[in-house]
Protein backbone atom coordinates (compact mmCIF):
# COMPACT_ATOMS: atom_id res chain seq x y z
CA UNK A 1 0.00 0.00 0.00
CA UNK A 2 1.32 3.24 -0.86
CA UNK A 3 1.18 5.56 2.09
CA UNK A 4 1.57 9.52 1.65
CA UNK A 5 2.35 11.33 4.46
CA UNK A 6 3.03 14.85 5.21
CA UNK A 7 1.08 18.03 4.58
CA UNK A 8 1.16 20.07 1.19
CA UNK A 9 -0.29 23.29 0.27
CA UNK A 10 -1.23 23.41 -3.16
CA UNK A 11 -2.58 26.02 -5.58
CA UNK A 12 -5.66 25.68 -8.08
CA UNK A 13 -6.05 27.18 -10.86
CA UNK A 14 -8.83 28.93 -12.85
CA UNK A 15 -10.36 25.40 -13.87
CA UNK A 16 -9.76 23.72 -10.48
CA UNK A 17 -6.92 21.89 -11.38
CA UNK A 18 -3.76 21.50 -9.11
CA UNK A 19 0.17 20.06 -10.04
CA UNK A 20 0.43 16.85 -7.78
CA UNK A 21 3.32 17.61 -5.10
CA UNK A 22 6.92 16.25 -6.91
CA UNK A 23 7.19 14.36 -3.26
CA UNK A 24 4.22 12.11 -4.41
CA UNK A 25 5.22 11.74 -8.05
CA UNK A 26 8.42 10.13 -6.54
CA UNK A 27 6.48 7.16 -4.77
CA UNK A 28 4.46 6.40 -7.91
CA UNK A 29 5.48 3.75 -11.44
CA UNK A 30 3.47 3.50 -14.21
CA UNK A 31 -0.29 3.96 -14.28
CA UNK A 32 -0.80 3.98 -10.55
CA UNK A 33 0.47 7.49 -11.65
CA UNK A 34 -2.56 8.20 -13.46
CA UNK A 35 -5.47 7.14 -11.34
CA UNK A 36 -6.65 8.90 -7.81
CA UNK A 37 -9.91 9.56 -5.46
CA UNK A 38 -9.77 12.55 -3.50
CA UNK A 39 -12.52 12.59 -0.91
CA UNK A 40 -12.91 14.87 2.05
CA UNK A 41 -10.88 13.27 4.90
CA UNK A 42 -12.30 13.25 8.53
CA UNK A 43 -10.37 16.31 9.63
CA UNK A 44 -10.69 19.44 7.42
CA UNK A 45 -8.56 18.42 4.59
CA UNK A 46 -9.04 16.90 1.13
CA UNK A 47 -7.31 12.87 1.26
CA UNK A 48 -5.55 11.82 -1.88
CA UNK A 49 -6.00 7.75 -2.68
CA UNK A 50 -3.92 5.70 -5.90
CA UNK A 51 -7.07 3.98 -7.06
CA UNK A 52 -4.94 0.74 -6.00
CA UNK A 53 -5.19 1.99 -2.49
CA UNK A 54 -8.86 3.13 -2.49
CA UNK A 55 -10.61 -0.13 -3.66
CA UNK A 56 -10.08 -1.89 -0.14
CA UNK A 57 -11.25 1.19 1.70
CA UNK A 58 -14.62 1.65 -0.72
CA UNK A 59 -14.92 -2.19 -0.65
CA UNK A 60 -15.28 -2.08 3.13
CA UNK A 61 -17.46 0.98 3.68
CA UNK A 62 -19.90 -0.21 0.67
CA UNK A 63 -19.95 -3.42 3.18
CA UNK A 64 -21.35 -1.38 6.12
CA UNK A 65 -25.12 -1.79 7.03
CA UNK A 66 -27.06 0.70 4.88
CA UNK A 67 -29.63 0.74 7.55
CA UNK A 68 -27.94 2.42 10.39
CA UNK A 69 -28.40 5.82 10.40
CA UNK A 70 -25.01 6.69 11.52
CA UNK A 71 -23.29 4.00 8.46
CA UNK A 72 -25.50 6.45 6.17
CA UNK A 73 -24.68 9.76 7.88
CA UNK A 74 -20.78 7.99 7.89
CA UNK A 75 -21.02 7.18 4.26
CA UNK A 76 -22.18 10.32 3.01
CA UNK A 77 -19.58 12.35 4.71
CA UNK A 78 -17.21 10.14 3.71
């Protein structure tokens, strides 16, 4: 699993896109390169998956009971 840790500020631009920090580029081959979810993390910052790492995560929170009010509340934020 490809971990990224640290904190980056980053700049958008007019359409909303951003340059991925070179620090991240460095831990990436191929087409893992290519391929990310970014998804509001549970403290006030954005999180930045590989796809790679954010199929186990999705896998388990689509596995949650849809029933419980605080899985949906949970899943929605998430």
């Amino acid at each position: 699993m490809i971990g990224f840790l640290g904190e980056y500020e980053v700049t958008m631009d007019a359409k909303g896109r951003f340059l991925l920090p070179a620090a991240f580029k460095k831990q990436l081959a191929g087409d893992a390169a290519n391929q990310f979810v970014i998804n509001r993390g549970i403290e006030t910052c954005l999180s930045l998956y590989p796809m790679q790492s954010w199929e186990p995560i999705f896998t388990q929170v689509s596995m949650l009971n849809e029933f419980d009010p605080k899985v949906r509340q949970f899943r929605r934020y998430f």
